[in-house]
N, C-alpha and C. Protein backbone atom coordinates (compact mmCIF):
# COMPACT_ATOMS: atom_id res chain seq x y z
N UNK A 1 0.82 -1.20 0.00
CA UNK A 1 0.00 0.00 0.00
C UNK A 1 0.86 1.26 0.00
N UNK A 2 2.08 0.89 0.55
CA UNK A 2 2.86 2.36 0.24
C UNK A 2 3.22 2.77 -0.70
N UNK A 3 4.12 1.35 -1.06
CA UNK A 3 4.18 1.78 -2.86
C UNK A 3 3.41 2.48 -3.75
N UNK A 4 2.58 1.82 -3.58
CA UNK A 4 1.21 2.34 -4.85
C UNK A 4 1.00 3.64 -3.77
N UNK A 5 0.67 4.08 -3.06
CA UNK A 5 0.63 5.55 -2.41
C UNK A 5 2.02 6.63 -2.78
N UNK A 6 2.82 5.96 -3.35
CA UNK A 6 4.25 6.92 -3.32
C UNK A 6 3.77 6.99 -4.96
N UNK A 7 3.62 5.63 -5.75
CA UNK A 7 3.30 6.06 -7.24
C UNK A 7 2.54 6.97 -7.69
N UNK A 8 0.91 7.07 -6.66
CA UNK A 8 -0.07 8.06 -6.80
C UNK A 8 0.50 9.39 -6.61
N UNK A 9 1.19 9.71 -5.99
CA UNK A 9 2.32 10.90 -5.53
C UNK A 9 3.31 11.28 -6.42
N UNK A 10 3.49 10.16 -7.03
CA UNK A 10 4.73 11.18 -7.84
C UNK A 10 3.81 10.90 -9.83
N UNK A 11 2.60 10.31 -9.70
CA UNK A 11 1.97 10.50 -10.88
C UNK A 11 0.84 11.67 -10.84
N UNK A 12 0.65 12.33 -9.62
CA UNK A 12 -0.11 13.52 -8.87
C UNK A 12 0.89 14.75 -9.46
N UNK A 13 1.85 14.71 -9.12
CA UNK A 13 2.93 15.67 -9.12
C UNK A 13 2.98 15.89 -10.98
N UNK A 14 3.67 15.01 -11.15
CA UNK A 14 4.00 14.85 -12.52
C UNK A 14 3.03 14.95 -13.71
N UNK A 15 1.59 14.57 -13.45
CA UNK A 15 0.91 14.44 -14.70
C UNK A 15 -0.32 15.60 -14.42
N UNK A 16 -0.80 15.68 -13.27
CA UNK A 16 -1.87 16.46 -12.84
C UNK A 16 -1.32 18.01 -12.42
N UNK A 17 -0.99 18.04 -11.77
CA UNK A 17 0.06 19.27 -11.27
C UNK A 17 1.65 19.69 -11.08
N UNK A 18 1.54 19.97 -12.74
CA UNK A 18 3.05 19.96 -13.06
C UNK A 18 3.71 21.48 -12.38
N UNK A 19 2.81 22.06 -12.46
CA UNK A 19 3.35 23.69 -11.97
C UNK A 19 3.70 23.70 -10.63
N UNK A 20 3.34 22.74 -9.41
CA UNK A 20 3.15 22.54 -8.04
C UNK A 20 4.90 21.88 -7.98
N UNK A 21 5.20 21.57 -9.06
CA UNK A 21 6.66 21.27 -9.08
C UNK A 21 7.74 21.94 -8.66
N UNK A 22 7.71 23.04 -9.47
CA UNK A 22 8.86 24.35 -8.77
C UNK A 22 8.28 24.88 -7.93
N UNK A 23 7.59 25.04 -7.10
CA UNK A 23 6.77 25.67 -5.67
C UNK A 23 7.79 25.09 -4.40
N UNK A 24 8.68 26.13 -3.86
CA UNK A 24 9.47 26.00 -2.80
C UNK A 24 9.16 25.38 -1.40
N UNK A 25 7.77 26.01 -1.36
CA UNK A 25 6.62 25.12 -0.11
C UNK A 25 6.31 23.76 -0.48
N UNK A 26 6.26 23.36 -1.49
CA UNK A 26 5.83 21.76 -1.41
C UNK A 26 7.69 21.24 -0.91
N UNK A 27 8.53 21.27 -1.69
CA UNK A 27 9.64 21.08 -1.49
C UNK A 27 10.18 21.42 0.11
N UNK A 28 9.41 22.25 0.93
CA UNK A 28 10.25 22.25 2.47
C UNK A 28 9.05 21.65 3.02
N UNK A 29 7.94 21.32 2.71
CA UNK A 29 6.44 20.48 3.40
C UNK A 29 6.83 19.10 3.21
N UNK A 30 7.27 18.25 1.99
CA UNK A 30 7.85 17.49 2.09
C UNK A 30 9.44 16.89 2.44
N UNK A 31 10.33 18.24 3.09
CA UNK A 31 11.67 18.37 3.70
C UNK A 31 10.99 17.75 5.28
N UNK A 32 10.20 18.85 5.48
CA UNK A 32 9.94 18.31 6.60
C UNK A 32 8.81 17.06 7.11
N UNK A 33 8.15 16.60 6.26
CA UNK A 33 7.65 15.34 6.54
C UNK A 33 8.56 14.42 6.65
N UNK A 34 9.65 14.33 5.54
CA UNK A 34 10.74 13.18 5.56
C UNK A 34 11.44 12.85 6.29
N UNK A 35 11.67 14.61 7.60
CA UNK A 35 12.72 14.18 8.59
C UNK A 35 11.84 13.79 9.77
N UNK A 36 10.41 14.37 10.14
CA UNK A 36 9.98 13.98 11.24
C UNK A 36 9.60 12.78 11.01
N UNK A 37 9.14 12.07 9.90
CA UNK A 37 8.69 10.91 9.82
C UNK A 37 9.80 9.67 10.39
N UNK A 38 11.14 10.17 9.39
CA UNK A 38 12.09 9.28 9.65
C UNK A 38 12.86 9.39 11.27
N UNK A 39 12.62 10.05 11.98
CA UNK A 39 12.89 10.87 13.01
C UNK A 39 11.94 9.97 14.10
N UNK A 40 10.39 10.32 14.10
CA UNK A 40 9.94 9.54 14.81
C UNK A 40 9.69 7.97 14.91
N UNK A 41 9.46 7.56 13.66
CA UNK A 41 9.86 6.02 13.63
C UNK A 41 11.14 5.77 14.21
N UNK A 42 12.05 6.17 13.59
CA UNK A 42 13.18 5.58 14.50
C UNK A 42 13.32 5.16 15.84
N UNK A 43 13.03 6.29 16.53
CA UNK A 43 12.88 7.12 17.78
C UNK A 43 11.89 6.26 19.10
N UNK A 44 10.97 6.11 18.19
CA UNK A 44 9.51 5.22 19.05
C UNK A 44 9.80 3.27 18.60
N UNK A 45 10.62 3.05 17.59
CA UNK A 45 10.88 1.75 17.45
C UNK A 45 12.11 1.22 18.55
N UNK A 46 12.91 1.98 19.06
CA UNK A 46 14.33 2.09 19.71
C UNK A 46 13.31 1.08 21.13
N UNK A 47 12.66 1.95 21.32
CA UNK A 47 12.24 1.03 22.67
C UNK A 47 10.97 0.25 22.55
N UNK A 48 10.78 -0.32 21.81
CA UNK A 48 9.53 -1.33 21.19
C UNK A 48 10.11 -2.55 21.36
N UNK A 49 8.76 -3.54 22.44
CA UNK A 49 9.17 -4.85 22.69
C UNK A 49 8.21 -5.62 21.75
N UNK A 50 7.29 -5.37 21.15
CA UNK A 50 6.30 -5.94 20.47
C UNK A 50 7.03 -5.84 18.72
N UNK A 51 7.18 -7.56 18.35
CA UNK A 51 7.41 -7.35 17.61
C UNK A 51 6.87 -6.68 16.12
N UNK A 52 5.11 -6.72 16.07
CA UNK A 52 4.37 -6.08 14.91
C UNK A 52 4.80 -4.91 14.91
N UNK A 53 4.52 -4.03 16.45
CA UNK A 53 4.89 -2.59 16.83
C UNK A 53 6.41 -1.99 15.95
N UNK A 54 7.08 -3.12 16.33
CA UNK A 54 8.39 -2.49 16.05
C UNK A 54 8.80 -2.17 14.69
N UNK A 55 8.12 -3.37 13.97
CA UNK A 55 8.17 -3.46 12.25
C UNK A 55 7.01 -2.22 11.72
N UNK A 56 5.85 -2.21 12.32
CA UNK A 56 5.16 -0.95 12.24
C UNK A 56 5.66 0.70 12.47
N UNK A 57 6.66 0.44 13.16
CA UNK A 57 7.08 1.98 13.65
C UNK A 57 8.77 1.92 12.11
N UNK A 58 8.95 0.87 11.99
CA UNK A 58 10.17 0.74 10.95
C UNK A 58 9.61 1.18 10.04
N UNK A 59 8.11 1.08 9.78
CA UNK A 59 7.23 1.62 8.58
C UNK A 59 7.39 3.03 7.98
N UNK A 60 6.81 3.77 9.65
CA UNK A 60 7.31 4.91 9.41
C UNK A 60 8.53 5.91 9.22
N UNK A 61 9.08 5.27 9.38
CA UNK A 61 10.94 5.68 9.09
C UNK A 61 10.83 5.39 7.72
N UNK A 62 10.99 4.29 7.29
CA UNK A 62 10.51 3.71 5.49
C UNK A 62 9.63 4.44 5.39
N UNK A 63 8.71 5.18 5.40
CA UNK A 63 7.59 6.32 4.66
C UNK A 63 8.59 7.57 4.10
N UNK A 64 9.79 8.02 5.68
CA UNK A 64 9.80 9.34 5.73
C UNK A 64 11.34 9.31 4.89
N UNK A 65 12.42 7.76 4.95
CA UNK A 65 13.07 7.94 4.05
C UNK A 65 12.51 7.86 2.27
N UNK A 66 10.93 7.32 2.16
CA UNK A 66 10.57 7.44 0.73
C UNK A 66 10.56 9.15 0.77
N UNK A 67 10.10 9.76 1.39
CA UNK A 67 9.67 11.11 1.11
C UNK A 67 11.39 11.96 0.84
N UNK A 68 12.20 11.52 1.86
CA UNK A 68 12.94 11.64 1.27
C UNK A 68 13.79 11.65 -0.47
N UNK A 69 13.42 10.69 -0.95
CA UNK A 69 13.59 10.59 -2.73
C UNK A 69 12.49 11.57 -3.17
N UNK A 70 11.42 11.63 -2.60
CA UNK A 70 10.79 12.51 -3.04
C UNK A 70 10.60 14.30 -3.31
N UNK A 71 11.45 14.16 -2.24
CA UNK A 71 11.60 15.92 -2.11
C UNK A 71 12.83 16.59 -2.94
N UNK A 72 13.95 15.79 -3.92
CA UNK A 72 14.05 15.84 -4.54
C UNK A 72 13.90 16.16 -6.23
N UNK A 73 12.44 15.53 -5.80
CA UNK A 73 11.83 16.00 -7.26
C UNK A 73 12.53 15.87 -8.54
N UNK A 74 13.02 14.81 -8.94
CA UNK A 74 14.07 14.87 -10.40
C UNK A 74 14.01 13.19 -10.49
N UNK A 75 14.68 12.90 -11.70
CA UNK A 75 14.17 11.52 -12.00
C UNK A 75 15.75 10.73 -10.89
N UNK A 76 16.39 11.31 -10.33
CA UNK A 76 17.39 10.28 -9.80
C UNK A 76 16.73 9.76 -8.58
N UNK A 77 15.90 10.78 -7.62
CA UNK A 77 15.06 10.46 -6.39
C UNK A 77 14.24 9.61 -6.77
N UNK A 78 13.75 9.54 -8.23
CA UNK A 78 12.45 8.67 -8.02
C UNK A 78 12.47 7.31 -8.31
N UNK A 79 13.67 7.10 -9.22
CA UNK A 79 14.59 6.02 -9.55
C UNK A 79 14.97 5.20 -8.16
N UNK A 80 15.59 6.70 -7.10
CA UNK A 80 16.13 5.78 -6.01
C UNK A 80 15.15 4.99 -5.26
N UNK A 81 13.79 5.56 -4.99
CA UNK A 81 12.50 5.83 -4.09
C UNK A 81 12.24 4.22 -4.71
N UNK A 82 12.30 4.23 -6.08
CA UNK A 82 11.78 2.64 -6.75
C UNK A 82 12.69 1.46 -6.32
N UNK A 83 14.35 1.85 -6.41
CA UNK A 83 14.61 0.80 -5.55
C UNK A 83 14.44 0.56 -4.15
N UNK A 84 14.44 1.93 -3.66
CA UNK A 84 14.10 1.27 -1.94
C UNK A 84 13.07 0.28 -1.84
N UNK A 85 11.80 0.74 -2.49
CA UNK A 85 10.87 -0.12 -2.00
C UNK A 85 10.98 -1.31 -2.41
N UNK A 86 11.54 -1.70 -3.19
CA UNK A 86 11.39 -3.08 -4.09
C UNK A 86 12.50 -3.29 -2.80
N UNK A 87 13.94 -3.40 -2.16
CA UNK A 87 14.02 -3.95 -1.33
C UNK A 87 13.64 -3.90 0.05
N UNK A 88 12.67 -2.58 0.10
CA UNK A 88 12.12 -2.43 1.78
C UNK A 88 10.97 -3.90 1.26
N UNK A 89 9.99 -4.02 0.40
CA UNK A 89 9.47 -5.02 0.18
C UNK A 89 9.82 -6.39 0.50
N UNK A 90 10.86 -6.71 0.09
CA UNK A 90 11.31 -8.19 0.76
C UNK A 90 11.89 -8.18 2.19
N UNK A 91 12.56 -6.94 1.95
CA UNK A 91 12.64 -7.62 4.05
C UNK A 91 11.29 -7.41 4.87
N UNK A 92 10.83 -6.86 4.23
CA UNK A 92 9.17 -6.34 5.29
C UNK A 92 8.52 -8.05 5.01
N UNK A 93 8.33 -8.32 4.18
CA UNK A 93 7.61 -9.57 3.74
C UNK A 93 8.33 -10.90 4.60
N UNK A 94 9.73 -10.78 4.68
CA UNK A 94 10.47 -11.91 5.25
C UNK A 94 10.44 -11.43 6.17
N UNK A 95 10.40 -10.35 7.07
CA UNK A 95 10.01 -10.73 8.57
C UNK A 95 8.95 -10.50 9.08
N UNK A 96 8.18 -10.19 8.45
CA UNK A 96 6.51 -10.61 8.46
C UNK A 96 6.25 -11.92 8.41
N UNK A 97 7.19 -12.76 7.65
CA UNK A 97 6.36 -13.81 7.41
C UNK A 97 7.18 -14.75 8.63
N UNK A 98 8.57 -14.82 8.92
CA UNK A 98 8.91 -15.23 9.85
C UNK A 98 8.20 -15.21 11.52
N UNK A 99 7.39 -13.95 11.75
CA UNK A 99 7.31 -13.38 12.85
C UNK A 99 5.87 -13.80 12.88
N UNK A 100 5.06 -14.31 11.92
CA UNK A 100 3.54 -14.72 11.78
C UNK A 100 4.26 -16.49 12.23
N UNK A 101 5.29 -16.90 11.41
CA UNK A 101 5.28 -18.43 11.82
C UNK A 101 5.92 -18.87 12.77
N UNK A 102 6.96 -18.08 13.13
CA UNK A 102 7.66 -18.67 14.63
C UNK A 102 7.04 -18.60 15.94
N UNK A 103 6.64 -17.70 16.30
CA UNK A 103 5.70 -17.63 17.64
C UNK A 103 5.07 -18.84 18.20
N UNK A 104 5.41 -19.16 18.84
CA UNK A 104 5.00 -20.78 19.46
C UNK A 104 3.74 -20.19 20.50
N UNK A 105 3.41 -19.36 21.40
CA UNK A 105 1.89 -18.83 22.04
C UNK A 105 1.60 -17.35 21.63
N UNK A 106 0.29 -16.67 21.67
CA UNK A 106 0.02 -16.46 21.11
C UNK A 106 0.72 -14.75 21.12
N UNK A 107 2.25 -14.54 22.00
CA UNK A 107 2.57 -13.51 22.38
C UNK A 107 3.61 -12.68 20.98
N UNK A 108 3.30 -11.78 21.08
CA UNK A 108 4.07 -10.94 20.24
C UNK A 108 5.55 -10.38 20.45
N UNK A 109 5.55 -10.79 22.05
CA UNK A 109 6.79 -10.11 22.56
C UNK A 109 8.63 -10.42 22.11
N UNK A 110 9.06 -9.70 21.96
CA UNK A 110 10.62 -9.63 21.01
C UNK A 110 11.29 -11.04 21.79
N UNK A 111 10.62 -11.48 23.20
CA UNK A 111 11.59 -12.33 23.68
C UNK A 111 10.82 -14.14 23.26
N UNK A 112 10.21 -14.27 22.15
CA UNK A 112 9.55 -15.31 21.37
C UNK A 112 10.28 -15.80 21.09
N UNK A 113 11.73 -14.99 20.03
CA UNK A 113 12.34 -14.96 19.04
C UNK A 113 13.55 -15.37 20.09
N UNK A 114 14.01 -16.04 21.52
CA UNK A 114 15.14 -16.36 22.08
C UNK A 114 15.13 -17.44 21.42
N UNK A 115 16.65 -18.33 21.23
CA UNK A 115 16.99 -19.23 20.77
C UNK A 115 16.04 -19.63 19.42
N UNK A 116 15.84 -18.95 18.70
CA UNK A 116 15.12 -19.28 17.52
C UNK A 116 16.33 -19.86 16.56
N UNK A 117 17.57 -19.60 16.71
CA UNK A 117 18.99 -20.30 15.65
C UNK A 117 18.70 -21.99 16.42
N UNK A 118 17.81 -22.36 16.99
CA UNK A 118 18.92 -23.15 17.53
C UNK A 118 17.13 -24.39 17.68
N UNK A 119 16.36 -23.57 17.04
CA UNK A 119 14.96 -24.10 16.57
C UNK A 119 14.60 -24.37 15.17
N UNK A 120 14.89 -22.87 14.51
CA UNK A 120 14.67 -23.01 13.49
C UNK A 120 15.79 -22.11 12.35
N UNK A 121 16.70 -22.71 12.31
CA UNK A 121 18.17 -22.12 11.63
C UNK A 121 17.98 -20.62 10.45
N UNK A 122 17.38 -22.00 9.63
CA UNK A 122 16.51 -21.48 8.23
C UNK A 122 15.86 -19.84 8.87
N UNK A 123 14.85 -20.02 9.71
CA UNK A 123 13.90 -18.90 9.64
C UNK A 123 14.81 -17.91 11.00
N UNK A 124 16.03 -17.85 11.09
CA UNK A 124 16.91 -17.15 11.90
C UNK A 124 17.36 -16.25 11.00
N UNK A 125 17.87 -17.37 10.38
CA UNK A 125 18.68 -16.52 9.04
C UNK A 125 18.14 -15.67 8.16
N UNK A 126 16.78 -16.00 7.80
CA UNK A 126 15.74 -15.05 6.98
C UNK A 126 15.43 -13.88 7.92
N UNK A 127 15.31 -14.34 9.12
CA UNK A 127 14.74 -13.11 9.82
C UNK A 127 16.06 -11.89 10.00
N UNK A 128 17.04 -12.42 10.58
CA UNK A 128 18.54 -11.56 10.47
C UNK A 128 18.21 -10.99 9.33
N UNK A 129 18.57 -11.34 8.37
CA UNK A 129 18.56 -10.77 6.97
C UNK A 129 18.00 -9.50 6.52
N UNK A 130 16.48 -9.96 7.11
CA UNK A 130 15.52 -9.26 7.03
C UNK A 130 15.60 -7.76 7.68
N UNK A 131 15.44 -7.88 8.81
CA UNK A 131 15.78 -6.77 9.57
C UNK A 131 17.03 -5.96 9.52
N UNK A 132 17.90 -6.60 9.17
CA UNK A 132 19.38 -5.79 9.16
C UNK A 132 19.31 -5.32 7.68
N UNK A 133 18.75 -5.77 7.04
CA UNK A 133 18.71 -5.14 5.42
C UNK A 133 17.21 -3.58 5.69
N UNK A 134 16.34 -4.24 6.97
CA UNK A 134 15.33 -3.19 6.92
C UNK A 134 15.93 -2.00 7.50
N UNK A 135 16.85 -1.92 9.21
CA UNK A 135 17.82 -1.32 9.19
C UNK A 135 19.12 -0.68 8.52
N UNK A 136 19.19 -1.36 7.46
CA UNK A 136 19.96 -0.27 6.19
C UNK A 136 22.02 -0.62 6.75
N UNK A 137 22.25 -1.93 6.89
CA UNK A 137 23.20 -2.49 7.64
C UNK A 137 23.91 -2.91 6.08
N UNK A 138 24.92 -1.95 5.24
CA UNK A 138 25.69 -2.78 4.01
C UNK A 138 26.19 -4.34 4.62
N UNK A 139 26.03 -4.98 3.11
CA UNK A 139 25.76 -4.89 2.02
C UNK A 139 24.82 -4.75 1.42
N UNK A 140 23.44 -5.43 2.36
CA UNK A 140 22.44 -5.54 2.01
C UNK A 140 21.45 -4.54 0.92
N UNK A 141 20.25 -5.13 0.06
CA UNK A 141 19.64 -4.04 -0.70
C UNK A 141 18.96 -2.94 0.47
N UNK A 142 18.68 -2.78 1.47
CA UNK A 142 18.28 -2.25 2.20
C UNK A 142 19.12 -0.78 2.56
N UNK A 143 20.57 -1.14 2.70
CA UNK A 143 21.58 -0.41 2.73
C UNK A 143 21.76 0.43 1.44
N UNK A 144 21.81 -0.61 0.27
CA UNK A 144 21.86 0.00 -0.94
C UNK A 144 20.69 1.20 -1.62
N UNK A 145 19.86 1.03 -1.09
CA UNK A 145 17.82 1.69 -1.44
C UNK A 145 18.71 2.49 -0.54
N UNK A 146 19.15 3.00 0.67
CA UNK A 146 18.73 3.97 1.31
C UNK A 146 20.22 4.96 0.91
N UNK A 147 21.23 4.35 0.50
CA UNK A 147 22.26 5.46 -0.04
C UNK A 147 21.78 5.35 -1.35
N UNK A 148 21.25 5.21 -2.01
CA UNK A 148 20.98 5.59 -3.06
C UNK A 148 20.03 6.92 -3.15
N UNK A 149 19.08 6.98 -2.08
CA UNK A 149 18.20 8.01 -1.21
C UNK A 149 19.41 8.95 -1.27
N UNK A 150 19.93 8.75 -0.30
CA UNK A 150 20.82 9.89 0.43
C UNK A 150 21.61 10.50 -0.55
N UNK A 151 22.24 9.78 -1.70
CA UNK A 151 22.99 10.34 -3.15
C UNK A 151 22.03 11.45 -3.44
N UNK A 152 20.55 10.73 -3.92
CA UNK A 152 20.02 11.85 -4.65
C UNK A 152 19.25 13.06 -3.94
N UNK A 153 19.75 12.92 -2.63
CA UNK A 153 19.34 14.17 -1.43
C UNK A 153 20.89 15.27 -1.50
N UNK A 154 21.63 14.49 -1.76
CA UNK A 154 22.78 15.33 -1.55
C UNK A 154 23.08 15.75 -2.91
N UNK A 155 23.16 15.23 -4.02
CA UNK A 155 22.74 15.93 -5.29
C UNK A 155 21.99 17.47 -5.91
N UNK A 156 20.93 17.24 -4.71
CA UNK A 156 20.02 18.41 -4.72
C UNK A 156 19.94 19.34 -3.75
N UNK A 157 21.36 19.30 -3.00
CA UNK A 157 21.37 20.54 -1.79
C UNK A 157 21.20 21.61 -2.25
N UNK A 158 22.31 22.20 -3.96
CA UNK A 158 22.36 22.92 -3.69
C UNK A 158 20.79 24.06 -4.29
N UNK A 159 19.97 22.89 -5.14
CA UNK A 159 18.84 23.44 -4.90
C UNK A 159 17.56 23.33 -4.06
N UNK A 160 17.88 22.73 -3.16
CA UNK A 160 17.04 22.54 -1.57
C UNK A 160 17.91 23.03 -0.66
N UNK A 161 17.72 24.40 -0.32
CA UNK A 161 18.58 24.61 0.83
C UNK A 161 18.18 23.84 1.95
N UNK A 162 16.79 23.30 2.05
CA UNK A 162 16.86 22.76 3.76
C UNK A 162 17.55 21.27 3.73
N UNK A 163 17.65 20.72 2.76
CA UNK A 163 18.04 19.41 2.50
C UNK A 163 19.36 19.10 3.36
N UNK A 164 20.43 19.89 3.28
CA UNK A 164 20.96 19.42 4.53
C UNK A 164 20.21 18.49 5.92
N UNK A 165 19.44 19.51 6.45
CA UNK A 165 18.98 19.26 7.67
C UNK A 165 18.30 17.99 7.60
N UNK A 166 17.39 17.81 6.25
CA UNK A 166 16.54 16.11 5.75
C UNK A 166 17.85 15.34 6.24
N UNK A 167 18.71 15.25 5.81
CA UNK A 167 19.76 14.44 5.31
C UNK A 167 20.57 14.34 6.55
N UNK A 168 20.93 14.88 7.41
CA UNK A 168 21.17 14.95 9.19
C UNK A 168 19.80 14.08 10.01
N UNK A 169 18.73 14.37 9.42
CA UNK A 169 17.45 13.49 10.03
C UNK A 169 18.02 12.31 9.64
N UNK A 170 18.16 11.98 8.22
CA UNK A 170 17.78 10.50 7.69
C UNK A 170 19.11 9.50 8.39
N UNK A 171 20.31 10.31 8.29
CA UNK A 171 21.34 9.42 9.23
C UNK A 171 21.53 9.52 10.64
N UNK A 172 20.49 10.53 11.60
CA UNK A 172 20.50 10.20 12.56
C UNK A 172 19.59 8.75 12.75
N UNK A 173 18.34 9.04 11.83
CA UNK A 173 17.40 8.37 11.96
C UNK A 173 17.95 6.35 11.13
């Protein structure tokens, strides 16, 4: 659903309201969605014991680094914005799907997942994967989607002056 919400957004922009393009206010409205978004997900996932919660609040960090490619506005952001999601997509899916099948009662809590290497190898390893690629940990595509972000944020400082400050959000965040 995000995807297709980021496509509606940049086929909004592009085909319907092309003039809303050079408008300096959409460009610091979406500066600043990208950093509080990525800002508070981070922020509220740090101390999350529930594992849906935690992948839910990772969501919003993944919203506010898409908005990030977005505030860019040029075809390298939107290029990048397409790969993030295609790999925020598979790690979201692989530890979704890990975190629906490992749970042995019916608890959500992060401490389910103790000794899970040593239960189920296979779905350790998918889940690692998963998360450290959703966390943005090289080599992974996860890592790769989100400097690819950050290239085409820093590309466009010098016509986004606030973009610095996005770009201080997105690697604190």
């Amino acid at each position: 659903s995000k995807a297709a919400g980021i496509v509606l957004i940049l086929r909004l922009l592009a085909d319907a309201c092309p003039s809303l393009l050079g408008e300096a206010w959409l460009r610091q409205l979406l500066a600043l969605m990208a950093a509080a978004t990525i800002l508070y997900g981070s922020l509220c996932a740090l101390r999350q014991r529930n594992l849906k919660r935690l992948l839910g609040y990772s969501s919003i960090a993944s919203a506010g680094f898409v908005l990030l490619g977005l505030v860019t506005l040029n075809d390298q952001g939107a290029q990048a914005v397409l790969f993030y999601l295609t790999a925020y997509v598979f790690g979201v899916v692989g530890a979704f799907t890990v975190i629906s099948v490992v749970p042995e009662e019916s608890s959500e809590d992060i401490s389910t997942l103790a000794n899970l290497h040593q239960r189920s190898p296979l779905m350790a390893t998918v889940l690692t994967l998963s998360i450290v690629s959703l966390a943005g940990v090289p080599p992974l595509a996860g890592f790769m989607g989100k400097f690819a972000l950050l290239r085409a944020a820093i590309s466009s400082v010098a016509v986004h002056p606030v973009m610095p400050w996005v770009i201080g959000a997105a690697l604190v965040g």
